[in-house]
C-alpha atoms as a PDB file:
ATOM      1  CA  UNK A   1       4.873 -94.687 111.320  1.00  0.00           C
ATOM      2  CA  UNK A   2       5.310 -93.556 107.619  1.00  0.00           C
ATOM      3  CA  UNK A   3       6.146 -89.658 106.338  1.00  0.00           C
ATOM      4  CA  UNK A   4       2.731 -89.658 105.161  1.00  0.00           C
ATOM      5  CA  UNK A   5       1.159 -89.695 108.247  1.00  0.00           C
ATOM      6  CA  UNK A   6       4.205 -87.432 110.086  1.00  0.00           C
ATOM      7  CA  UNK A   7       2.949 -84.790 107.500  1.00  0.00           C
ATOM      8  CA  UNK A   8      -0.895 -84.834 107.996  1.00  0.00           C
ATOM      9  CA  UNK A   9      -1.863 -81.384 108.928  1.00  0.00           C
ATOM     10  CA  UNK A  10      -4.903 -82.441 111.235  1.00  0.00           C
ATOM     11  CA  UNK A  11      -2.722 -84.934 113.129  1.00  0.00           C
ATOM     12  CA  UNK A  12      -1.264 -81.671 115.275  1.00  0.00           C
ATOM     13  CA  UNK A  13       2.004 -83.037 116.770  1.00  0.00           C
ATOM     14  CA  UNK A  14       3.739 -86.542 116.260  1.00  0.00           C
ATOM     15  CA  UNK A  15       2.772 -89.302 118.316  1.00  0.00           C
ATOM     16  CA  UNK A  16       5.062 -90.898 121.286  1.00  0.00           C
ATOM     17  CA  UNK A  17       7.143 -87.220 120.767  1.00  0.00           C
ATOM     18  CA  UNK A  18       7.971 -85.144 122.983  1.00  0.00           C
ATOM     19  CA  UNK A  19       9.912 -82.491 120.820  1.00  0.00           C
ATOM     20  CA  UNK A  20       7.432 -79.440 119.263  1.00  0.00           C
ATOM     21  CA  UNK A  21       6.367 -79.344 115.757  1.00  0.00           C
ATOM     22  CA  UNK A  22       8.938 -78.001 113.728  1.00  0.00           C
ATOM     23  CA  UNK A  23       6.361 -75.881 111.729  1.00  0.00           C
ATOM     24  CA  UNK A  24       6.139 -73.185 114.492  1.00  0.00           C
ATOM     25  CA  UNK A  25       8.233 -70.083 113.532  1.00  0.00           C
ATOM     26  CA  UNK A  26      10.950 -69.433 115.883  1.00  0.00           C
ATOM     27  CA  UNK A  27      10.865 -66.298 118.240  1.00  0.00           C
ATOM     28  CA  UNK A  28      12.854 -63.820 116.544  1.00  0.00           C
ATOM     29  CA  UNK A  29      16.308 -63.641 118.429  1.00  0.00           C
ATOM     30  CA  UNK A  30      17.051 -60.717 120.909  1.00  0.00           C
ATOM     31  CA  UNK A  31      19.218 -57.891 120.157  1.00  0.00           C
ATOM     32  CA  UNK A  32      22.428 -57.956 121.985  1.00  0.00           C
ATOM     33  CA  UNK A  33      23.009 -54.419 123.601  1.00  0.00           C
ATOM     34  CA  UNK A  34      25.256 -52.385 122.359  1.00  0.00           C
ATOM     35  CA  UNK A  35      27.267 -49.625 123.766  1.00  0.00           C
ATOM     36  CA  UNK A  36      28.373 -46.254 122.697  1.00  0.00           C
ATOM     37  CA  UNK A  37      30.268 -46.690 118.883  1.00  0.00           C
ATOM     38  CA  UNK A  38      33.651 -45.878 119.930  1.00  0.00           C
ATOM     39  CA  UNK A  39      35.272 -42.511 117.545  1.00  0.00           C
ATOM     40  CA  UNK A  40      38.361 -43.233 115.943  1.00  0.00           C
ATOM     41  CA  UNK A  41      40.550 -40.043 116.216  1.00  0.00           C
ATOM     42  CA  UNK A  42      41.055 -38.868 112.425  1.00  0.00           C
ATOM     43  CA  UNK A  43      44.405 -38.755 112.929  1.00  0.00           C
ATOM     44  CA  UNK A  44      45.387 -38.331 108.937  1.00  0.00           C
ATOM     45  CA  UNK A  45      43.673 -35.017 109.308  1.00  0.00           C
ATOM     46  CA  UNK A  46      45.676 -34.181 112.004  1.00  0.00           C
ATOM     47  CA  UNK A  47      48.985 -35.179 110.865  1.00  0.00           C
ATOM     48  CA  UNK A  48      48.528 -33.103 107.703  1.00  0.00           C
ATOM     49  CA  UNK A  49      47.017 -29.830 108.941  1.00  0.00           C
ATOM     50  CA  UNK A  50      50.136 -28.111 109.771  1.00  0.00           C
ATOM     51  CA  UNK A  51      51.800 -28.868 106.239  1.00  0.00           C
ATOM     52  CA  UNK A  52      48.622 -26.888 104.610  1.00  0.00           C
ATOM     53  CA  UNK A  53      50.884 -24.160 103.737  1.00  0.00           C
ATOM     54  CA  UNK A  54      53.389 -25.375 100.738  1.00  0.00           C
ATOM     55  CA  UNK A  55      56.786 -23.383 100.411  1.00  0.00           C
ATOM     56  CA  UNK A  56      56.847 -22.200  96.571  1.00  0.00           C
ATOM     57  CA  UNK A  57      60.477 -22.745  94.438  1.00  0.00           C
ATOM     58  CA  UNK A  58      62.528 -20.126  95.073  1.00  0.00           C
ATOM     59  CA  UNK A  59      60.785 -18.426  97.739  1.00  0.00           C
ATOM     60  CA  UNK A  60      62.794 -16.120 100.334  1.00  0.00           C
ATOM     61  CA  UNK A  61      61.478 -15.060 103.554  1.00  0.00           C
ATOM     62  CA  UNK A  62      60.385 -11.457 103.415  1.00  0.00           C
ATOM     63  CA  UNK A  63      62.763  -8.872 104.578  1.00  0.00           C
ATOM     64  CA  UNK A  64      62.701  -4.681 104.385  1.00  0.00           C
ATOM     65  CA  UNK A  65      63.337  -3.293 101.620  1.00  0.00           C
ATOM     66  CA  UNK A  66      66.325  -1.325 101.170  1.00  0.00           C
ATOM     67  CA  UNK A  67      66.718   1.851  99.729  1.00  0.00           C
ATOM     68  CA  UNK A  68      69.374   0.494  96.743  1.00  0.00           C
ATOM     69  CA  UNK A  69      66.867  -2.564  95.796  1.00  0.00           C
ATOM     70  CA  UNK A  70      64.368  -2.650  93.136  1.00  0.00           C
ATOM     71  CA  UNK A  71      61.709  -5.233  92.859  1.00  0.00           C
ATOM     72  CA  UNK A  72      61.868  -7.531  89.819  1.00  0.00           C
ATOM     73  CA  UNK A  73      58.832  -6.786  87.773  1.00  0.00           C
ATOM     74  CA  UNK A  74      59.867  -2.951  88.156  1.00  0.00           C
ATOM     75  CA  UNK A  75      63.455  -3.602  87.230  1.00  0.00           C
ATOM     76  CA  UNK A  76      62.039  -5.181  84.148  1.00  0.00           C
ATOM     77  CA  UNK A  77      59.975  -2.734  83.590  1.00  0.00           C
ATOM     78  CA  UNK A  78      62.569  -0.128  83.458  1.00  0.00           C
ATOM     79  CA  UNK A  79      64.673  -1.947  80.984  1.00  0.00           C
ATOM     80  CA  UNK A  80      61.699  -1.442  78.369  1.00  0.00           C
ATOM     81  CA  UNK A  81      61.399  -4.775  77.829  1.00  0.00           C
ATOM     82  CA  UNK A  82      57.838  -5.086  78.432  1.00  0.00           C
ATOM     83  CA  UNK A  83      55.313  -3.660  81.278  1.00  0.00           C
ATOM     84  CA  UNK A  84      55.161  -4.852  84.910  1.00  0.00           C
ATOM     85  CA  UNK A  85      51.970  -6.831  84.573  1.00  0.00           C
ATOM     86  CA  UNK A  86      53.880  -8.611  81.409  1.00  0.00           C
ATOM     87  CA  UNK A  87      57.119  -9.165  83.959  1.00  0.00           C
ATOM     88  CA  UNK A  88      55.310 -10.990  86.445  1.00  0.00           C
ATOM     89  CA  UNK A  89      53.787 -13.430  83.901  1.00  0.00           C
ATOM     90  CA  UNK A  90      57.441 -13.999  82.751  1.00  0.00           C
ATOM     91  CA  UNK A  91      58.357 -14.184  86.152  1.00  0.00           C
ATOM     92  CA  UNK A  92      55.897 -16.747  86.899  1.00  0.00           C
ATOM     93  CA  UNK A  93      56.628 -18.814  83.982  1.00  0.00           C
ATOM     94  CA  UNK A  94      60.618 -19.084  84.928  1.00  0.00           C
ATOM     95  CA  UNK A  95      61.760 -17.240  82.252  1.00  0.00           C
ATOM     96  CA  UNK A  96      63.857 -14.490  84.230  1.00  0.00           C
ATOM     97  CA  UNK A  97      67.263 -15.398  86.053  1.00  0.00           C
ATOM     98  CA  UNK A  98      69.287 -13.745  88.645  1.00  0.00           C
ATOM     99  CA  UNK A  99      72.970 -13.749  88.797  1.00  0.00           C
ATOM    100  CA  UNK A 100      71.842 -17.214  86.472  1.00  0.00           C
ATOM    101  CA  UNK A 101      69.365 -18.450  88.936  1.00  0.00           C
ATOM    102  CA  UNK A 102      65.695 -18.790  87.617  1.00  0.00           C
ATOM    103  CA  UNK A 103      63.432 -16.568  90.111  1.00  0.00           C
ATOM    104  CA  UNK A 104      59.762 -17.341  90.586  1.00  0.00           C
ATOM    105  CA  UNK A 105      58.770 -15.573  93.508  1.00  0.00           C
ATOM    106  CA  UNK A 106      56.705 -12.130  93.086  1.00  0.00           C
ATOM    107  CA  UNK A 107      58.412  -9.455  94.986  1.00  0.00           C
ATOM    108  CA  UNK A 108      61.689 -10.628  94.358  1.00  0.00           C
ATOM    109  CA  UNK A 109      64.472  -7.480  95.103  1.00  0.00           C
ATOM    110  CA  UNK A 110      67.003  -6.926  92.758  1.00  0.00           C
ATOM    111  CA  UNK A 111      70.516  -5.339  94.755  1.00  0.00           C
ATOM    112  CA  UNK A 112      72.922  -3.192  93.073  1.00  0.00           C
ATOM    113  CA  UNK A 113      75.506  -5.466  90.756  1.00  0.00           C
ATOM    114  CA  UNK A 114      72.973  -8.464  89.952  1.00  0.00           C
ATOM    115  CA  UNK A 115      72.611  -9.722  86.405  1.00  0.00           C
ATOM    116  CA  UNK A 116      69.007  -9.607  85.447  1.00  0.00           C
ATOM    117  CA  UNK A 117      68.236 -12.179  82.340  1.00  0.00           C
ATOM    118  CA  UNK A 118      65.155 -11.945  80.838  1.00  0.00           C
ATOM    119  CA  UNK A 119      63.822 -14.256  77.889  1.00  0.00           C
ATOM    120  CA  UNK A 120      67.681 -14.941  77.411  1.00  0.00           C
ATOM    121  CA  UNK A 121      68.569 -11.219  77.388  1.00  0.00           C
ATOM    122  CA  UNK A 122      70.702  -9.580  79.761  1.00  0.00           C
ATOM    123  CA  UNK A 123      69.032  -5.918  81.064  1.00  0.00           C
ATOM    124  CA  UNK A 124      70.105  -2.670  81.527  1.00  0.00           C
ATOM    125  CA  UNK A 125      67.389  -1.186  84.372  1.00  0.00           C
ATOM    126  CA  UNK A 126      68.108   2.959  83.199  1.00  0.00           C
ATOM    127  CA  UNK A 127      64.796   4.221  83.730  1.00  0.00           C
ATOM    128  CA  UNK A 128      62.605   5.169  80.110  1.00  0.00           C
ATOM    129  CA  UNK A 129      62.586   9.086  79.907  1.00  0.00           C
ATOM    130  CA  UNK A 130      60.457  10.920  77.935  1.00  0.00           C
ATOM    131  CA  UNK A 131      61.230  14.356  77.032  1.00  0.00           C
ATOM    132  CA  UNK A 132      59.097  17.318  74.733  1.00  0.00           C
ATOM    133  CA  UNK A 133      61.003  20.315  73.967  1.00  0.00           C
ATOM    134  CA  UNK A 134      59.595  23.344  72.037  1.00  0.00           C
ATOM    135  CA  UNK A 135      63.145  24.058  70.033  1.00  0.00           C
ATOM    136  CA  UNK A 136      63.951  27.349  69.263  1.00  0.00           C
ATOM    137  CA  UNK A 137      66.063  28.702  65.862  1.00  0.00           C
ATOM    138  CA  UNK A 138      69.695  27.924  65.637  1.00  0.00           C
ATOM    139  CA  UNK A 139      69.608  25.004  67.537  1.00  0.00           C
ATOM    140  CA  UNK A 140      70.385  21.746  65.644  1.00  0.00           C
ATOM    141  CA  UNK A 141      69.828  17.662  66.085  1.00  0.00           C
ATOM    142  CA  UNK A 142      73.062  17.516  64.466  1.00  0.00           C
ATOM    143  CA  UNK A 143      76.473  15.995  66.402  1.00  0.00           C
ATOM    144  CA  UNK A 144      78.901  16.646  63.834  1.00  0.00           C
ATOM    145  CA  UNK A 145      82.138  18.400  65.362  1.00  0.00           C
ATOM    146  CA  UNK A 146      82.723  21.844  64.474  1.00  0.00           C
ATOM    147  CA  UNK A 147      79.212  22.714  63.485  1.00  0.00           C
ATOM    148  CA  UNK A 148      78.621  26.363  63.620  1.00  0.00           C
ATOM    149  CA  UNK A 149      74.866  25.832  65.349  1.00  0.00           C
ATOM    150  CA  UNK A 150      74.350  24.672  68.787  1.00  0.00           C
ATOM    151  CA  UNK A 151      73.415  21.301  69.548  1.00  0.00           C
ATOM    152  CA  UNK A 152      69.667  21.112  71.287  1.00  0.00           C
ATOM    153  CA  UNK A 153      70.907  18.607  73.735  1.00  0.00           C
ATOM    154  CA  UNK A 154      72.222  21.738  75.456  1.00  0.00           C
ATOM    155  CA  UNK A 155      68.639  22.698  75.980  1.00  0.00           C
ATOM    156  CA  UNK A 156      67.606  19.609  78.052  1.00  0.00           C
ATOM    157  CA  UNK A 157      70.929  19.711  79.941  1.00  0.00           C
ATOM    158  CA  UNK A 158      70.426  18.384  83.159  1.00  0.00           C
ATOM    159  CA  UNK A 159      66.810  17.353  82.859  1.00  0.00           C
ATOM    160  CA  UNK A 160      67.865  13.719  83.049  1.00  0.00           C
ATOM    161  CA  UNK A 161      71.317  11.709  83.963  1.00  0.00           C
ATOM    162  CA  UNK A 162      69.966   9.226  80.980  1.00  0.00           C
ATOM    163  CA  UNK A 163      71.453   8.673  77.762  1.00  0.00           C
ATOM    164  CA  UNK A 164      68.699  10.464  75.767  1.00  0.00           C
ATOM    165  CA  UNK A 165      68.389  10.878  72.430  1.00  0.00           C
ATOM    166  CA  UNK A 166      66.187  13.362  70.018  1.00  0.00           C
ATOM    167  CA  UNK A 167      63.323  11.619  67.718  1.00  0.00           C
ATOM    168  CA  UNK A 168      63.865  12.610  64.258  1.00  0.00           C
ATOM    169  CA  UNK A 169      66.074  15.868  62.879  1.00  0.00           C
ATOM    170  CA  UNK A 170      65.622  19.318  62.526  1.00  0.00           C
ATOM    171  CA  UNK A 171      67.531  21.867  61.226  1.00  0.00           C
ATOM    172  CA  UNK A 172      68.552  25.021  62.846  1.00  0.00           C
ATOM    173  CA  UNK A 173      65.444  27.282  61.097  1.00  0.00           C
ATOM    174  CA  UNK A 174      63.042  24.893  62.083  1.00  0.00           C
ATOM    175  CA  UNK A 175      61.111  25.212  65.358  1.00  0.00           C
ATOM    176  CA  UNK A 176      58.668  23.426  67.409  1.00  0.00           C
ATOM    177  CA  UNK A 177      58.384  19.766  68.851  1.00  0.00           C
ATOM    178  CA  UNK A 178      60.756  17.753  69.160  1.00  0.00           C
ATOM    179  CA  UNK A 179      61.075  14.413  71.810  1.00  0.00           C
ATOM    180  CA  UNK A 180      63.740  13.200  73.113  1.00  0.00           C
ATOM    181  CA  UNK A 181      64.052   9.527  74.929  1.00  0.00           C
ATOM    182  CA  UNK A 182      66.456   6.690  75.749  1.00  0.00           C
ATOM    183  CA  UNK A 183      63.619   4.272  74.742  1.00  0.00           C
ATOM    184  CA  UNK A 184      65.256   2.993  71.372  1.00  0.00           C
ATOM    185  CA  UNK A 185      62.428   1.497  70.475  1.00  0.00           C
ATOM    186  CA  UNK A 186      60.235   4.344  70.150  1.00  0.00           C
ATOM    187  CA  UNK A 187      63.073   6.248  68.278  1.00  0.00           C
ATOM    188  CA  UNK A 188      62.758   3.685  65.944  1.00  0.00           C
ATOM    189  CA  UNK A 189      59.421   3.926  65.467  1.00  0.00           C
ATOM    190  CA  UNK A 190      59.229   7.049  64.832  1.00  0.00           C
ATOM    191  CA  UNK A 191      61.914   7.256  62.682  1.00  0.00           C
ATOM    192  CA  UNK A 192      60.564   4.791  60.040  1.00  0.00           C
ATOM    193  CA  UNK A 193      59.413   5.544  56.507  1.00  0.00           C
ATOM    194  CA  UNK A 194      56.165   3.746  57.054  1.00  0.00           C
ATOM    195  CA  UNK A 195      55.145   4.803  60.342  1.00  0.00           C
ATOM    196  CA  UNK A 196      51.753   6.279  60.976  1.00  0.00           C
ATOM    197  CA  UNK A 197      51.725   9.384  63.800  1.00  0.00           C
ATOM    198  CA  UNK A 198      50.828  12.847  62.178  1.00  0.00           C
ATOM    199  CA  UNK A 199      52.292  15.656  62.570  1.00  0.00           C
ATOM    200  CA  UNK A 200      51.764  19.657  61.888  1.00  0.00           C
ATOM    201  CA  UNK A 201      53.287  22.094  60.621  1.00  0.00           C
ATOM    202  CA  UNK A 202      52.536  25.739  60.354  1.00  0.00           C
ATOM    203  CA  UNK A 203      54.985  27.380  57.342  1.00  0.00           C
ATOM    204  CA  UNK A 204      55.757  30.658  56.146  1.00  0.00           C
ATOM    205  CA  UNK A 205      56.166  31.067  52.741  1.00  0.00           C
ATOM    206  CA  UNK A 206      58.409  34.337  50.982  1.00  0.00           C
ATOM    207  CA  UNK A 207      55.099  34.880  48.958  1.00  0.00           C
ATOM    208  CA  UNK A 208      50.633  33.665  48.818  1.00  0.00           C
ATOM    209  CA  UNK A 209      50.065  30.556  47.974  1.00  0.00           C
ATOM    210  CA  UNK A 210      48.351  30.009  44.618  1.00  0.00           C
ATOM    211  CA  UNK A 211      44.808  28.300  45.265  1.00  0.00           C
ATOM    212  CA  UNK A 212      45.696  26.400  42.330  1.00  0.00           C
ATOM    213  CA  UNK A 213      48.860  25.098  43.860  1.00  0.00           C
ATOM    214  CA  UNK A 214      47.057  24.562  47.311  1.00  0.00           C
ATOM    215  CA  UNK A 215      44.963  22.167  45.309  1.00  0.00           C
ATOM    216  CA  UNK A 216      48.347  20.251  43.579  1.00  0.00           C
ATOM    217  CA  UNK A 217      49.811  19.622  47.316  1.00  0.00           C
ATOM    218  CA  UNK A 218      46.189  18.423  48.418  1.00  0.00           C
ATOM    219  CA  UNK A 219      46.294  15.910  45.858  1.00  0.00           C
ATOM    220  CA  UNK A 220      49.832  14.857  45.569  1.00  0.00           C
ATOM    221  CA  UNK A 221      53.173  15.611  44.225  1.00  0.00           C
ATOM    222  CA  UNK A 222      56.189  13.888  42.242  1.00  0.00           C
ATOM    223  CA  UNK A 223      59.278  14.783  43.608  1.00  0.00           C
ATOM    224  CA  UNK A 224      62.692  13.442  42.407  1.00  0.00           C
ATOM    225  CA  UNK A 225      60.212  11.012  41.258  1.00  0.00           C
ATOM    226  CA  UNK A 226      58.398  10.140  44.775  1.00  0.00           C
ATOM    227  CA  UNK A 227      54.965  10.410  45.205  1.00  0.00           C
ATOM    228  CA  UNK A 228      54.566  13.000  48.239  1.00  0.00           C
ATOM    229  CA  UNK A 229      51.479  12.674  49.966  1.00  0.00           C
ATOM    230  CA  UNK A 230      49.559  15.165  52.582  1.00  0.00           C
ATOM    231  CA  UNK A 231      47.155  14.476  55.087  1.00  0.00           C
ATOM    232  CA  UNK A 232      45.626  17.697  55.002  1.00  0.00           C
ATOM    233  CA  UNK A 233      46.753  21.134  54.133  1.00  0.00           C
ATOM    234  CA  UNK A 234      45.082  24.376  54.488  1.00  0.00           C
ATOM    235  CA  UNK A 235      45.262  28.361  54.754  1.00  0.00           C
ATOM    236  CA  UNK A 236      46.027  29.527  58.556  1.00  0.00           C
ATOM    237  CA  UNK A 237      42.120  31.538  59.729  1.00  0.00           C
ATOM    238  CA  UNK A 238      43.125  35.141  60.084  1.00  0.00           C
ATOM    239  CA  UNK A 239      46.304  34.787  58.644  1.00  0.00           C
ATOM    240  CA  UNK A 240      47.802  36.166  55.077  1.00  0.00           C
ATOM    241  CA  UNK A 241      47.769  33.228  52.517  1.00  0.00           C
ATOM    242  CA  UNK A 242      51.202  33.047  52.984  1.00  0.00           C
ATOM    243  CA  UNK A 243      51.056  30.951  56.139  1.00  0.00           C
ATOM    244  CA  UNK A 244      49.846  27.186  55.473  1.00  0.00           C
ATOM    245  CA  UNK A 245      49.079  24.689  57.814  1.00  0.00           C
ATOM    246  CA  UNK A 246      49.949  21.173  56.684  1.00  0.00           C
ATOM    247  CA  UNK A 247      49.290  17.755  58.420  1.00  0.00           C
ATOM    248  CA  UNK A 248      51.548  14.976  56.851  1.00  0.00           C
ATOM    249  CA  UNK A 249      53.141  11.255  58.252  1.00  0.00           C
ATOM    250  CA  UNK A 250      56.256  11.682  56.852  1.00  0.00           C
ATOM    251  CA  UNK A 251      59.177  11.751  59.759  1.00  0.00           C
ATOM    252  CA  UNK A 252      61.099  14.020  57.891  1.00  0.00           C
ATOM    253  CA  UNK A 253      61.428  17.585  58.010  1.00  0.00           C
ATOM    254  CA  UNK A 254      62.832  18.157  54.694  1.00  0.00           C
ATOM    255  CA  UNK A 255      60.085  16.591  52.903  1.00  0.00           C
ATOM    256  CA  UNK A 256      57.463  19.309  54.353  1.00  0.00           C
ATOM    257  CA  UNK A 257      60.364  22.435  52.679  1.00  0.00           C
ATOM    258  CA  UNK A 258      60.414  20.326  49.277  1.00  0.00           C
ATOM    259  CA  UNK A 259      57.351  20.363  48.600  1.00  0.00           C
ATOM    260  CA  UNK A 260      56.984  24.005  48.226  1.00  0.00           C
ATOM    261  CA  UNK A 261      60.135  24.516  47.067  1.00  0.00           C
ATOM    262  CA  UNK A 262      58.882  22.333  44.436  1.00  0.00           C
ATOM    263  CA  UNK A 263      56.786  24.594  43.126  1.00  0.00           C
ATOM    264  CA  UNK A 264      58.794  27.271  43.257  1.00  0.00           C
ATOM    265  CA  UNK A 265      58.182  29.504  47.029  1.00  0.00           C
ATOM    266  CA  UNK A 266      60.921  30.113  49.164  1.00  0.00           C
ATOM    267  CA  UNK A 267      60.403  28.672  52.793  1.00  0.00           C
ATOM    268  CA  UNK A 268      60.817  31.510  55.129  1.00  0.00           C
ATOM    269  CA  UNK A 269      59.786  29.194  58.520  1.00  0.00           C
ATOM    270  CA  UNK A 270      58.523  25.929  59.966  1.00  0.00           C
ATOM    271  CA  UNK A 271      56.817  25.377  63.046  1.00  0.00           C
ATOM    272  CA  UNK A 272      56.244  21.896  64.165  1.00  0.00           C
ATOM    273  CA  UNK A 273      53.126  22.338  66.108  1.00  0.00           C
ATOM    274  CA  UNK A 274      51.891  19.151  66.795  1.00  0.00           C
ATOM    275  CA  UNK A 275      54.000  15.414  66.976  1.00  0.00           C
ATOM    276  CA  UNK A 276      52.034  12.295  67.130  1.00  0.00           C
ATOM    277  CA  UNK A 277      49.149  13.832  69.298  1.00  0.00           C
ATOM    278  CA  UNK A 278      51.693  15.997  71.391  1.00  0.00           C
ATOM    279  CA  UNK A 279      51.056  19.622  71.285  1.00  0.00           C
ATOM    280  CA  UNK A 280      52.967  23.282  72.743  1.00  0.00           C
ATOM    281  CA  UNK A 281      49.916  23.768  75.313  1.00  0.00           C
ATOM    282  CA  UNK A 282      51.806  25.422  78.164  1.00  0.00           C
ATOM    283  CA  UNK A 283      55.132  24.608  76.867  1.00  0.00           C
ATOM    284  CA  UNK A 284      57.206  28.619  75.606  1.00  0.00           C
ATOM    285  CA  UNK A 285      59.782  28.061  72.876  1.00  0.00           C
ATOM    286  CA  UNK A 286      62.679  26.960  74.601  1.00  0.00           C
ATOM    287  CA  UNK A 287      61.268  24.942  77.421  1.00  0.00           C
ATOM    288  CA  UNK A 288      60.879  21.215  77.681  1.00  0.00           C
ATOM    289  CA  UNK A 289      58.307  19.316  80.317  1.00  0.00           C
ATOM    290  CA  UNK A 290      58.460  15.402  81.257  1.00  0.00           C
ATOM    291  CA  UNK A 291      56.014  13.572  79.323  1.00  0.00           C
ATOM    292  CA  UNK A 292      52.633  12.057  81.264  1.00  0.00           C
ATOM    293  CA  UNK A 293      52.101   8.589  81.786  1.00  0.00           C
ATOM    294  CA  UNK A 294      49.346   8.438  80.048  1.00  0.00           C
ATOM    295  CA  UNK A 295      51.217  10.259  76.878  1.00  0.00           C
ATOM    296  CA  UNK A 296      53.603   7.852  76.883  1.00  0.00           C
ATOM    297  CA  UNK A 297      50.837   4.918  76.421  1.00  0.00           C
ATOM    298  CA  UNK A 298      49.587   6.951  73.785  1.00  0.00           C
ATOM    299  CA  UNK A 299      52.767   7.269  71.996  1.00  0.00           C
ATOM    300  CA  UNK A 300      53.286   3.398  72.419  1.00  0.00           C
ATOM    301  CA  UNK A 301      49.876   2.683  71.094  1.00  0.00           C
ATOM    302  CA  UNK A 302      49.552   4.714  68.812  1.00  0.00           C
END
């Protein structure tokens, strides 16, 4: 028998065979049963959940605090060198040491006798006082020995164990406000030629002053060849036109009596009434008061 033949489509199945044509499709095959998928225990999970919680550098188990310890952002704090929110970014960053150890942890407590470091400074933590005194007459800012005048430390005796320090001078005639801190950098501040707080003064001249001369102050005077500028000066309301209230930057006291001197009036009195937003509300002459917090941000920002 040829292929040709084998392959005829009307010839149905080969001849003398047995077999079936190959040209049938093939039942599909069964599906085998299967039993229940069998759950691998996720045992990588398991192994790792208790090590969820990672021990930071440097971190101590908590304890109680003791009545001698400080915590570190505070102690910082304290020392002036910047504020507590600003520590604990330093902190953070591994910039502070103790007893030469960096510390990371917030809510570290610093004992009595440890060496703070901060930024590659060592720290003093005495507390930042802030002090206003309304200063009477006779009193004086200066220290030199076997000066007739009392010194006005004497009048903030005991109001602080701190190392303070008054803002500025003033002589024994003149009264009014005057602060006092251990925070050197706002004595410096303060104390600069070019720094920018106001103050006010009321003063009491031996005679009226001259509209005319009013008018020189308001615009500026040459003094030992110094321009002398005002912020404002004025005749007191209800007041003889002897007493003058002037507004000027300058941190020094003296400048305020040259400038009528200047022009010839004798300077009976000054009265600082107002320092750098500060004023003698509720405060008699001779009585100092603890500065607010939220003074002390002024004075800072301002």
């Amino acid at each position: 028998m040829n292929k040709k033949e084998g392959n005829n489509k009307g010839s149905g199945s080969r001849p003398n065979s047995s077999r079936p044509s190959s040209n049938k499709p093939k039942p599909a095959m069964a599906k085998r049963a299967q039993g229940p998928k069998k759950v691998k225990p996720n045992v990588k999970s398991e192994e790792s959940a208790p090590q969820k919680v990672a021990k930071k550098p440097n971190q101590v188990a908590k304890r109680p605090k003791a009545a001698d310890e400080i915590r570190l952002n505070k102690y910082i704090a304290n020392s002036g060198a910047c504020s507590r929110r600003d520590a604990d970014i330093y902190i953070q960053s591994g910039n502070v040491k103790v007893n030469g150890i960096p510390v990371t942890e917030m809510g570290y407590l610093v004992k009595p006798g440890d060496v703070v470091n901060f930024d590659g400074s060592t720290l003093t933590p005495e507390k930042k006082e802030y002090i206003l005194l309304n200063k009477p007459k006779n009193f004086t800012t200066s220290l030199d020995e076997g000066q007739e005048y009392r010194n006005v430390l004497e009048l903030v005796k005991g109001s602080t164990t701190a190392k303070i320090g008054a803002v500025g001078r003033m002589d024994k005639n003149t009264t009014g406000l005057l602060l006092f801190t251990n925070d050197t950098d706002m004595i410096r501040k303060f104390t600069l030629p070019n720094q920018k707080s106001s103050k006010i003064y009321q003063v009491s001249l031996d005679k009226n002053l001259k509209f005319d001369d009013l008018e020189k102050i308001s615009k500026g005077l040459t003094i030992d060849g110094h321009k002398v500028l005002v912020q404002e000066i004025s005749y007191i309301e209800n007041e003889p036109k002897s007493e003058i209230g002037l507004q000027i930057k300058s941190p020094n006291v003296k400048v305020v009596r040259s400038i009528f001197e200047h022009l010839s009036y004798d300077v009976l009195r000054i009265d600082r009434v107002a320092f750098a937003g500060l004023t003698k509300k509720n405060l008699p002459r001779g009585n100092w008061r603890f500065l607010t917090e939220q003074e002390i941000i002024n004075l800072k920002n301002g």
